[in-house]
Protein backbone atom coordinates (compact mmCIF):
# COMPACT_ATOMS: atom_id res chain seq x y z
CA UNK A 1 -18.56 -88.01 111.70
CA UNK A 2 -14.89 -87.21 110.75
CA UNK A 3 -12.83 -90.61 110.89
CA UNK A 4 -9.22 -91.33 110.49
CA UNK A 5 -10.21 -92.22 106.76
CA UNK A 6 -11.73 -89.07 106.06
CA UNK A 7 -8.82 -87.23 107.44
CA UNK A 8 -6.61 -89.16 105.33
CA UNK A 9 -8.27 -88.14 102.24
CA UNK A 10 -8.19 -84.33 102.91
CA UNK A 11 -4.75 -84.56 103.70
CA UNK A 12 -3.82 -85.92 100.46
CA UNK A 13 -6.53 -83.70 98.31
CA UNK A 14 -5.46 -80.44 99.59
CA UNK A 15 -1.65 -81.35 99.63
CA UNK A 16 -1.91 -83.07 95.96
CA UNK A 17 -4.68 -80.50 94.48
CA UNK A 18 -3.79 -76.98 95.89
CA UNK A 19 -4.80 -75.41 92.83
CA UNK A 20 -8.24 -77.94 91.99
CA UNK A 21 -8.67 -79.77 95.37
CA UNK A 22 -12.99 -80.25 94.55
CA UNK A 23 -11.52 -81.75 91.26
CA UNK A 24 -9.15 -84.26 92.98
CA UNK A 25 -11.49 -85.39 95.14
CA UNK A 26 -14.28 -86.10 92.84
CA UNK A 27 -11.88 -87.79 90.50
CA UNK A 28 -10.00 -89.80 93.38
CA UNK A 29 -13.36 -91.09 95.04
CA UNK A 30 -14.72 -92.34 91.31
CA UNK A 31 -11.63 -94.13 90.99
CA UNK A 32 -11.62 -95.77 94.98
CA UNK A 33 -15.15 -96.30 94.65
CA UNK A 34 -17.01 -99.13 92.01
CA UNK A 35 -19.33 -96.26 90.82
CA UNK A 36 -18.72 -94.96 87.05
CA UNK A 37 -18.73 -90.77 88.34
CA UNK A 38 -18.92 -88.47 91.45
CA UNK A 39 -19.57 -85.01 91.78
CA UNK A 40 -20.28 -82.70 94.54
CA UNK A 41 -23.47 -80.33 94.81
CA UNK A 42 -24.27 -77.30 96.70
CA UNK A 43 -27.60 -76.99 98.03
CA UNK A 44 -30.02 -74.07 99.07
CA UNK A 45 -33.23 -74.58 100.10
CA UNK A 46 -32.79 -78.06 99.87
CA UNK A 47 -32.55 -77.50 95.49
CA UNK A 48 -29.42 -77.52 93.51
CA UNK A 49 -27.19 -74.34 93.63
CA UNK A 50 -24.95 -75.66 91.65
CA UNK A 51 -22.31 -78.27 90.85
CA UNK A 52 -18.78 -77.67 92.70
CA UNK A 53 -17.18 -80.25 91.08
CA UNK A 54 -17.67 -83.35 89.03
CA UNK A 55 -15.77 -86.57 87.20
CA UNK A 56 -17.43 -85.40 83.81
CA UNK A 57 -19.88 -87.16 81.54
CA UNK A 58 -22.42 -88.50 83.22
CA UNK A 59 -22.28 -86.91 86.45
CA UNK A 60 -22.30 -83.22 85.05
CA UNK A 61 -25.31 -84.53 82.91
CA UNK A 62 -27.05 -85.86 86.07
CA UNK A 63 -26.34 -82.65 88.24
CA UNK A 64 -27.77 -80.31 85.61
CA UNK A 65 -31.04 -81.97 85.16
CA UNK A 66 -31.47 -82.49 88.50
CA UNK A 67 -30.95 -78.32 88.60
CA UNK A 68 -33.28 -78.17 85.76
CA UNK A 69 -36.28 -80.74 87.00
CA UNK A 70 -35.74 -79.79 90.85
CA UNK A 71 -35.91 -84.19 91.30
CA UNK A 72 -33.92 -86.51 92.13
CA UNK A 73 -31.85 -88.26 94.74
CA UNK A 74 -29.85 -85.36 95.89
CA UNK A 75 -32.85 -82.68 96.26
CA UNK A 76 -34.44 -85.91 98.60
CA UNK A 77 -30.97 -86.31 100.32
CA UNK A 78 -30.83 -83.25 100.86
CA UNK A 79 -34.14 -82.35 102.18
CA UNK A 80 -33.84 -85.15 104.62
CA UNK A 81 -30.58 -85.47 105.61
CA UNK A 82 -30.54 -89.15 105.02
CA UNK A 83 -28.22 -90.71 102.56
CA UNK A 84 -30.57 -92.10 99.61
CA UNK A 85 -29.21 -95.40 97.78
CA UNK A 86 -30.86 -96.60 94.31
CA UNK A 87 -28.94 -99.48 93.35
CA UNK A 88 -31.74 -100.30 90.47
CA UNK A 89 -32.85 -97.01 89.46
CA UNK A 90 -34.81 -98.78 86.68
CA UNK A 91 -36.62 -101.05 89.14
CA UNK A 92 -37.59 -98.79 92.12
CA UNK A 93 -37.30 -94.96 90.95
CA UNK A 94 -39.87 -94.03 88.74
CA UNK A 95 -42.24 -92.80 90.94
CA UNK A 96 -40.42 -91.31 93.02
CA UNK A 97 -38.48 -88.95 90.51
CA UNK A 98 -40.60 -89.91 87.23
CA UNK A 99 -38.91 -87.62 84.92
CA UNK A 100 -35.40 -87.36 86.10
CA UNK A 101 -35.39 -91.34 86.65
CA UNK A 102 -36.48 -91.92 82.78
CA UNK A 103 -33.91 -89.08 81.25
CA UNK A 104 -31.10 -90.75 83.55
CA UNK A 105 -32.00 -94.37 82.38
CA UNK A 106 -31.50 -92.95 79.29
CA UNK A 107 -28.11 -92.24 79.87
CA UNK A 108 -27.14 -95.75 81.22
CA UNK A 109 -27.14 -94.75 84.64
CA UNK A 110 -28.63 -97.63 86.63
CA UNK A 111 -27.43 -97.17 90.33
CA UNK A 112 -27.54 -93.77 92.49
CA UNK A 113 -26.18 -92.75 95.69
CA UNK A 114 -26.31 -89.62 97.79
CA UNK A 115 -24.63 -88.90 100.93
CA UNK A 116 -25.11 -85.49 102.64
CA UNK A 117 -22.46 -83.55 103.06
CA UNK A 118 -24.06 -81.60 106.54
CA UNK A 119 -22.84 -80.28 110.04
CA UNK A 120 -25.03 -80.77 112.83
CA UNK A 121 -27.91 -79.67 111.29
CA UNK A 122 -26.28 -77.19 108.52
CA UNK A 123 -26.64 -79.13 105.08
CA UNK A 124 -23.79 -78.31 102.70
CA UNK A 125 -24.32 -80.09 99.98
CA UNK A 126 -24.35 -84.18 98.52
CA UNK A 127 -21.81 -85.87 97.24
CA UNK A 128 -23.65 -87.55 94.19
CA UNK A 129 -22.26 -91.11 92.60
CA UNK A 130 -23.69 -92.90 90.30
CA UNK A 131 -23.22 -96.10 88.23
CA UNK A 132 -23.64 -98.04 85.10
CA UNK A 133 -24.55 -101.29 86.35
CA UNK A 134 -27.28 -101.95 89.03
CA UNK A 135 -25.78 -103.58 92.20
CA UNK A 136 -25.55 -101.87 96.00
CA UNK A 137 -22.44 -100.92 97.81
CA UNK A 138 -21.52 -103.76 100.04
CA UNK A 139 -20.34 -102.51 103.76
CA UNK A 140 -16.66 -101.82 103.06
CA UNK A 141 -17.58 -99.70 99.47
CA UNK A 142 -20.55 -97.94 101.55
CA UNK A 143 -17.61 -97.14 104.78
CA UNK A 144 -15.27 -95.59 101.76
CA UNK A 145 -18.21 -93.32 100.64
CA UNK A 146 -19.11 -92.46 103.76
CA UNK A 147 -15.63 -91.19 104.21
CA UNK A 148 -15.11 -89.24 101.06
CA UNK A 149 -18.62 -87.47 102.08
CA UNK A 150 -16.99 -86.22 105.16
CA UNK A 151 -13.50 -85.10 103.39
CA UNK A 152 -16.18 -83.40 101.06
CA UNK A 153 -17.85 -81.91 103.70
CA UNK A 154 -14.40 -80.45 105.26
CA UNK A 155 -13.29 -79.49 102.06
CA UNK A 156 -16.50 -77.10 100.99
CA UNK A 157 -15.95 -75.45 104.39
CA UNK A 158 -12.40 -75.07 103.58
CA UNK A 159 -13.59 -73.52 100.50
CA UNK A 160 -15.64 -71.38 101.95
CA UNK A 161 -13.85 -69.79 104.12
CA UNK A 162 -11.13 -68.81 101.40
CA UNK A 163 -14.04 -67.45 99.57
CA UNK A 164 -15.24 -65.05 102.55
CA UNK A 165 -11.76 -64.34 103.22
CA UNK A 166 -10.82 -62.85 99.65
CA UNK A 167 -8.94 -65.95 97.77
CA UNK A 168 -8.48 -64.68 94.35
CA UNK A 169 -11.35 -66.10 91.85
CA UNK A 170 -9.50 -68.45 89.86
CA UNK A 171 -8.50 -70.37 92.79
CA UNK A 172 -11.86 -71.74 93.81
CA UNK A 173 -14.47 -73.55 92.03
CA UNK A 174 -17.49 -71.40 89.79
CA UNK A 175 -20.02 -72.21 92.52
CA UNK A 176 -17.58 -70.68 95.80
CA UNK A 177 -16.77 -67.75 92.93
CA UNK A 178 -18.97 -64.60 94.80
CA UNK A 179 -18.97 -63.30 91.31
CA UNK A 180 -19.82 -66.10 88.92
CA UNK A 181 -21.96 -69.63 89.97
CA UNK A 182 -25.53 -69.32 88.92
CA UNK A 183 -25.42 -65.47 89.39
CA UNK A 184 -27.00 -65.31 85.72
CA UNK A 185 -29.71 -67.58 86.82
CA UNK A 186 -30.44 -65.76 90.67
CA UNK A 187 -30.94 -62.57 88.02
CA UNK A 188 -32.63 -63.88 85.33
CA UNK A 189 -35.67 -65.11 87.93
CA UNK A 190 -35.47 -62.03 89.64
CA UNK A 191 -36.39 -60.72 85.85
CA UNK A 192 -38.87 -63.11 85.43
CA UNK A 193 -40.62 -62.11 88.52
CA UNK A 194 -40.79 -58.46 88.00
CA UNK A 195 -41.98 -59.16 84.23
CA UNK A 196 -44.93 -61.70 84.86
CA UNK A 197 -45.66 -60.85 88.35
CA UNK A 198 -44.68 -64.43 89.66
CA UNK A 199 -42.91 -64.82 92.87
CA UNK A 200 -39.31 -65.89 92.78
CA UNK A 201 -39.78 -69.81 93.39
CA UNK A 202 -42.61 -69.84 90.81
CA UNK A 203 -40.27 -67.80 88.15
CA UNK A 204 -37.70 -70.30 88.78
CA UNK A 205 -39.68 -73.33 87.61
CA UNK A 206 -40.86 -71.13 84.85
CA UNK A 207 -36.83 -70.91 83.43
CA UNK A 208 -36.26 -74.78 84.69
CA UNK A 209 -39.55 -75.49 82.45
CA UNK A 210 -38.30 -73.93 78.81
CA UNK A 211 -35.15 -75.28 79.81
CA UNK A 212 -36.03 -78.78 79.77
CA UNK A 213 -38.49 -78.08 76.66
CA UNK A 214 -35.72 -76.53 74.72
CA UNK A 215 -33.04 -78.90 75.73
CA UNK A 216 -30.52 -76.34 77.35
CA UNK A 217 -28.92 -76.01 80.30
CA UNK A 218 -31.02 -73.29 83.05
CA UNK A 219 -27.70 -71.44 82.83
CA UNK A 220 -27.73 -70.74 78.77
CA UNK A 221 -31.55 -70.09 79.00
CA UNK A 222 -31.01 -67.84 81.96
CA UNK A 223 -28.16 -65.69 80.14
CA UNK A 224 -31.13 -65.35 77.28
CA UNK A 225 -33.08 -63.85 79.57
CA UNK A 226 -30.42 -61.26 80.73
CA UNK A 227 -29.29 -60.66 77.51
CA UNK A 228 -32.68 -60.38 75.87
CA UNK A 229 -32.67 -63.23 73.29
CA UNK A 230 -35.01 -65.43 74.50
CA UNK A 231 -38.15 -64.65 76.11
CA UNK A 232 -39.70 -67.71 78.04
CA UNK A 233 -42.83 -65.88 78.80
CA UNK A 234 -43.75 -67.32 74.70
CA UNK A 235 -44.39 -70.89 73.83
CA UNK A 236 -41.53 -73.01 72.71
CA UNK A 237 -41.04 -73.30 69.00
């Protein structure tokens, strides 16, 4: 529900961030917030679609291989429509997202939390923080969240709309681009599909699988694909 707060903080994004507004906001909430990073992640089909902005480090790392594994607390946030907290991601996530829990561990992530960013019963997005220490966010940290999840929410539809309504490219973030986002991957499963005879979801894990067993991004493995380099239909070196 949009609050005073929330208002507040679209105000000042899109008056202070014309050109990067998804940028500000990710950057402005990390630093309001006690959480280490924030990003914000379009959703379709209740999977990752792709990151519209995020504070770096970490959170780009955490966005990707949730992309690549199709686990984690924003694919469940998302597919419920329920904010999901992890404030000991060590202690309580394992089986619930066994491999992405490990590989984030791994990168000193300890705490998760991710709000929906939704309308009614349209689902945007999440807006994804995480943490390096373990701890939950007390009421008035939780309130702020909530908050920047709503300016998030306004802001992708803002977004949006310049998108549909012909704002030049460079303007809006890769993921609103009509042109660019995970185009390469959309066509590098629709490859897949024709070449092994899978259906689309099926080809999808297919790329997400040699992407996690060759360490890449589903992106770089994808433009393989188009570009003939890599076939994924062979076992992995």
């Amino acid at each position: 529900m949009e609050s005073y707060r929330s208002r507040q903080i679209l105000h000042r994004v899109l008056d202070e961030g014309r050109d990067r507004p998804a940028e500000l906001i990710v950057r402005w909430c990390a630093e309001a917030l006690p959480v280490s990073g924030a990003a914000v992640v379009l959703m379709a089909r209740d999977q990752p679609a792709g990151t519209v902005a995020s504070s770096g480090g970490a959170a780009a790392d955490l966005e990707e291989l949730q992309f690549v594994l199709g686990e984690g607390p924003c694919v469940e946030c998302s597919a419920t429509g329920r904010a999901v907290l992890v404030p000991d991601l060590g202690a309580v996530a394992r089986d619930r997202w066994p491999t992405f829990a490990a590989r984030a561990v791994e990168r000193g992530v300890c705490a998760l939390f991710s709000l929906p960013l939704r309308v009614g019963e349209i689902r945007l997005g999440v807006l994804d923080l995480h943490r390096d220490a373990p701890g939950p966010l007390v009421d008035g940290d939780l309130a702020e969240a909530l908050a920047f999840a709503d300016a998030a929410t306004a802001l992708l539809l803002h977004l949006q709309e310049r998108a549909l309504t012909g704002a030049s490219p460079g303007d809006l973030p890769p993921t609103l681009d009509l042109e660019h986002g995970r185009a390469v991957v959309h066509q590098a499963t629709g490859m897949l599909a024709v070449q092994t005879g899978l259906d689309l979801p099926a080809a999808l894990v297919l790329l997400r699988a040699r992407a996690y067993t060759l360490d890449l991004t589903v992106a770089e493995v994808a433009r393989g694909v188009v570009d003939g380099t890599l076939d994924v239909r062979r076992p992995a070196p």
